[in-house]
N, C-alpha and C. Protein backbone atom coordinates (compact mmCIF):
# COMPACT_ATOMS: atom_id res chain seq x y z
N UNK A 1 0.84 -1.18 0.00
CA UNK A 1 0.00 0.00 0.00
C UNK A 1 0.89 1.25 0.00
N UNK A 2 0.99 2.32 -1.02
CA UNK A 2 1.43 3.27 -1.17
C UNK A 2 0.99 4.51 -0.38
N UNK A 3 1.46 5.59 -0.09
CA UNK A 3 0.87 6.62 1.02
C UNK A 3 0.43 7.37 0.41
N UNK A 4 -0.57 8.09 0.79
CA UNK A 4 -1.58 8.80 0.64
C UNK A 4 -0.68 10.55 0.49
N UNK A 5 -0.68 11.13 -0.57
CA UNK A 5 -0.14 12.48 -0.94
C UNK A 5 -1.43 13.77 -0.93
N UNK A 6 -1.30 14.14 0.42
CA UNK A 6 -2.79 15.42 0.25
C UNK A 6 -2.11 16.96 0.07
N UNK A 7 -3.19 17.61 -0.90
CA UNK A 7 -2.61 18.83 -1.06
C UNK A 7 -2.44 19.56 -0.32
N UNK A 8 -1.76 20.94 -0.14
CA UNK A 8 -1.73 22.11 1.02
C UNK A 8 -3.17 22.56 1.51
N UNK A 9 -3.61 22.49 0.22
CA UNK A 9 -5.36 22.92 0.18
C UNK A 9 -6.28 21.99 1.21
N UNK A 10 -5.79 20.84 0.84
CA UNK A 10 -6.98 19.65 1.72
C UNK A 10 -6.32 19.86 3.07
N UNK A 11 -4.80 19.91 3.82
CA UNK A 11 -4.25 19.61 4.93
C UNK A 11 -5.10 21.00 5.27
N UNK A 12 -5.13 22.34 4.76
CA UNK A 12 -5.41 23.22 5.22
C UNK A 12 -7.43 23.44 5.90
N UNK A 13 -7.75 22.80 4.72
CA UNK A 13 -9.21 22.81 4.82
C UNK A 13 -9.66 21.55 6.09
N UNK A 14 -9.31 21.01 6.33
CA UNK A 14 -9.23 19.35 7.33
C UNK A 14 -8.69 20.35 8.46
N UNK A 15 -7.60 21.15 8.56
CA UNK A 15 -7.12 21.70 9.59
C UNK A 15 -8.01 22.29 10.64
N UNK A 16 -8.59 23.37 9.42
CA UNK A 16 -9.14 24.38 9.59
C UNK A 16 -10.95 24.17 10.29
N UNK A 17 -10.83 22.88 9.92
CA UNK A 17 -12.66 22.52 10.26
C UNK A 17 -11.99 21.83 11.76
N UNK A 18 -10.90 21.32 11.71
CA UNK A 18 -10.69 20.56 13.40
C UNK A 18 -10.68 21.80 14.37
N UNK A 19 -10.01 22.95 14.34
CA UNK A 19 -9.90 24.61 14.99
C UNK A 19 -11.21 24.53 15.10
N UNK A 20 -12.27 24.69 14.20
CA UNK A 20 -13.55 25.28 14.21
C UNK A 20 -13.99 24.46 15.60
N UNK A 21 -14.13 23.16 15.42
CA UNK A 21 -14.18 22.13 16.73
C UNK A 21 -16.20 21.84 16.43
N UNK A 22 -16.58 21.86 15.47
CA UNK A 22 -17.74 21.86 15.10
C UNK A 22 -18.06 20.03 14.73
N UNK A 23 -17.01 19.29 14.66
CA UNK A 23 -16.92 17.54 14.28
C UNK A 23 -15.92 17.11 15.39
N UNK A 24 -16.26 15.99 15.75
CA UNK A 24 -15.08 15.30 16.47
C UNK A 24 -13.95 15.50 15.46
N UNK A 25 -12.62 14.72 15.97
CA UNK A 25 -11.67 14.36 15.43
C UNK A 25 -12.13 12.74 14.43
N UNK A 26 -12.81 12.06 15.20
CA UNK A 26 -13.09 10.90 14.65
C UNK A 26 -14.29 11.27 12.90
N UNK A 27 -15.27 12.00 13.73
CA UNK A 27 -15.88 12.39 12.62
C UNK A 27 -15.06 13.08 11.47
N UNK A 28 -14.21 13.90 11.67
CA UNK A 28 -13.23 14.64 10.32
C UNK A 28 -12.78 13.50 10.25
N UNK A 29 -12.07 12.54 10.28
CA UNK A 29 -10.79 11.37 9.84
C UNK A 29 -11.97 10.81 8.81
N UNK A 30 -13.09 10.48 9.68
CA UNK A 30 -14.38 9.25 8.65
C UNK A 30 -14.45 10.28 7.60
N UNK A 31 -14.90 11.28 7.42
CA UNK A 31 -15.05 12.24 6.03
C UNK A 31 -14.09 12.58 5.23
N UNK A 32 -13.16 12.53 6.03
CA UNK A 32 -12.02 12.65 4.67
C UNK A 32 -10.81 11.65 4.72
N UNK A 33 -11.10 10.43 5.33
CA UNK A 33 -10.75 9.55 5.06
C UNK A 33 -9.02 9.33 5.64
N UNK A 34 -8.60 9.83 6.61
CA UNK A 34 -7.30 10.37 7.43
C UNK A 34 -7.62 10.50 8.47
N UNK A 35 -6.56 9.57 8.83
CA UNK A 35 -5.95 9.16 10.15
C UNK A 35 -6.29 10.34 10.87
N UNK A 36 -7.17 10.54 12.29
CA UNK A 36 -7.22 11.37 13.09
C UNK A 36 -5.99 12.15 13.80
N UNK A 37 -4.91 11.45 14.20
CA UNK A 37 -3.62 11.78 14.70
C UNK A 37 -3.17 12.63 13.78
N UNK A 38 -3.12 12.27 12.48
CA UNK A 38 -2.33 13.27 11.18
C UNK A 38 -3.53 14.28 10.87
N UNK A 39 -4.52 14.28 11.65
CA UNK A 39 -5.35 15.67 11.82
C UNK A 39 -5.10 16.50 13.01
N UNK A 40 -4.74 15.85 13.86
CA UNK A 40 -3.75 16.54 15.25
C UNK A 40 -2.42 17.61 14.48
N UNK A 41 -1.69 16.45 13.84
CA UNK A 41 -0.54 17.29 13.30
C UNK A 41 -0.65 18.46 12.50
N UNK A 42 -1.90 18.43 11.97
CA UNK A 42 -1.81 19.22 10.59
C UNK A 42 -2.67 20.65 11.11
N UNK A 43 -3.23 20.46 12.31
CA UNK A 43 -4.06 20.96 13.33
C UNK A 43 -2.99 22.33 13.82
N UNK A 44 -1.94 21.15 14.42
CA UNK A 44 -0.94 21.61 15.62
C UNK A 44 -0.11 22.71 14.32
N UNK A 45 0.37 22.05 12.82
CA UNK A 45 1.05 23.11 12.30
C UNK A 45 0.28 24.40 11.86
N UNK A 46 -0.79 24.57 11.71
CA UNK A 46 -1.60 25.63 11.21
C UNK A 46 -1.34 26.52 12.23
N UNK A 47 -2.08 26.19 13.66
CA UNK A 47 -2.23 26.82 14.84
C UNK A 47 -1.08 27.55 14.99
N UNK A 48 0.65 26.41 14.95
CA UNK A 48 1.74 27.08 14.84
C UNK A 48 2.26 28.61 14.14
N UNK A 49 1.62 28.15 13.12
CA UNK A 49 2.14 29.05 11.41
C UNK A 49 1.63 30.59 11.50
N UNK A 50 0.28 30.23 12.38
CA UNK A 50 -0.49 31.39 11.83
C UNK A 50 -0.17 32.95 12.44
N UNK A 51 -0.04 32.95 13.61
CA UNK A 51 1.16 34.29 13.77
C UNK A 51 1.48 34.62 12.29
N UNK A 52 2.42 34.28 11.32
CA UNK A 52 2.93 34.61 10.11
C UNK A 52 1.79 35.51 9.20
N UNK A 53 0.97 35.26 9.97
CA UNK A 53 -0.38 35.99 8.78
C UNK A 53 0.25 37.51 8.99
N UNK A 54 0.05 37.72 10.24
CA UNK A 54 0.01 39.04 10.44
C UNK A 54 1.42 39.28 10.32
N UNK A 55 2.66 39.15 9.77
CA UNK A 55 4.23 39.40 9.53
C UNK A 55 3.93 40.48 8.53
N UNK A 56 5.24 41.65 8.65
CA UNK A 56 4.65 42.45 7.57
C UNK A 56 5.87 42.68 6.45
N UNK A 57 5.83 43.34 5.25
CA UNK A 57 7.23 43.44 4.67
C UNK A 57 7.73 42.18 4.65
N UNK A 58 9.08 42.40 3.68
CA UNK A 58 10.14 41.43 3.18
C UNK A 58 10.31 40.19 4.05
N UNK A 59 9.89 40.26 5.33
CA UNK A 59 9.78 39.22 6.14
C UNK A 59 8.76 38.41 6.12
N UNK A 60 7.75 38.28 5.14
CA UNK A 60 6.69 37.54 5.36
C UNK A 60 6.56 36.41 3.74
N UNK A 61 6.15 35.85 5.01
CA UNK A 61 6.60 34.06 4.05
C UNK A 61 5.37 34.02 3.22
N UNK A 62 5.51 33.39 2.29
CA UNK A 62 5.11 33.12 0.63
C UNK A 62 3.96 32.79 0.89
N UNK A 63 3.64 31.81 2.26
CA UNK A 63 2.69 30.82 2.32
C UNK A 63 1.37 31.81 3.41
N UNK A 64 1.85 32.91 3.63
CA UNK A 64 0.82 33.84 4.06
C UNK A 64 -0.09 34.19 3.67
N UNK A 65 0.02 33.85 2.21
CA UNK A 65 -1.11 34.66 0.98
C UNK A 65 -1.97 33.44 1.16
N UNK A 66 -1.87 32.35 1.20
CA UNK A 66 -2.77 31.24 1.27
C UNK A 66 -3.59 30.94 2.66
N UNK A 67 -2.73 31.45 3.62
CA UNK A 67 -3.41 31.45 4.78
C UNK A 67 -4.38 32.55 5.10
N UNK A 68 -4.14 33.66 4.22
CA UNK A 68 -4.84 34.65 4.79
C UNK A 68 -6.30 34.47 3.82
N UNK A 69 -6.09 33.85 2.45
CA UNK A 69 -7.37 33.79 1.54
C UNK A 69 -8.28 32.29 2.13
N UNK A 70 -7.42 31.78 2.89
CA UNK A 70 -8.11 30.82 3.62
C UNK A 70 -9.46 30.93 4.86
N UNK A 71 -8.60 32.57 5.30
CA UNK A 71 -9.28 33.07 6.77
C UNK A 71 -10.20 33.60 6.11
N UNK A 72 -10.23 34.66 5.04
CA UNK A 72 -11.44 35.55 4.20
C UNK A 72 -11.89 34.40 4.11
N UNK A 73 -12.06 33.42 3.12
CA UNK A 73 -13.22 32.89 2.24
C UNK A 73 -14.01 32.05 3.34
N UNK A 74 -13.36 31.60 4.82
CA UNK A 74 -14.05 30.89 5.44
C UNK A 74 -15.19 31.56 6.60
């Protein structure tokens, strides 16, 4: 069995509904089909990252623009 490759998009969207806290952990894993623990992780790096939203100037990482169109559209 080969491993499962999810996009930034899905780790982000799976992340982002475990924060909300609106599904168990068990319920997100059954819907999208991932291991609850690697919804912990992907949980724990968002939570980490997100400070970076608000970074301003030459110091702010690439991956801000995705986090921040993540926070609008949701």
């Amino acid at each position: 069995m080969s491993r499962k490759k999810h996009s930034k998009e899905l780790k982000a969207r799976i992340a982002l509904d475990a924060i909300k806290g609106q599904k168990t952990m068990s319920e997100l894993a059954s819907e999208y089909g991932v291991h609850s623990n690697q919804i912990g992780r992907w949980k724990k790096q968002l939570l980490e990252s997100a400070p970076d939203i608000f970074t301003r100037g030459k110091d702010k990482p690439e991956s801000s623009t995705w986090a921040i169109f993540l926070l609008i559209t949701n």
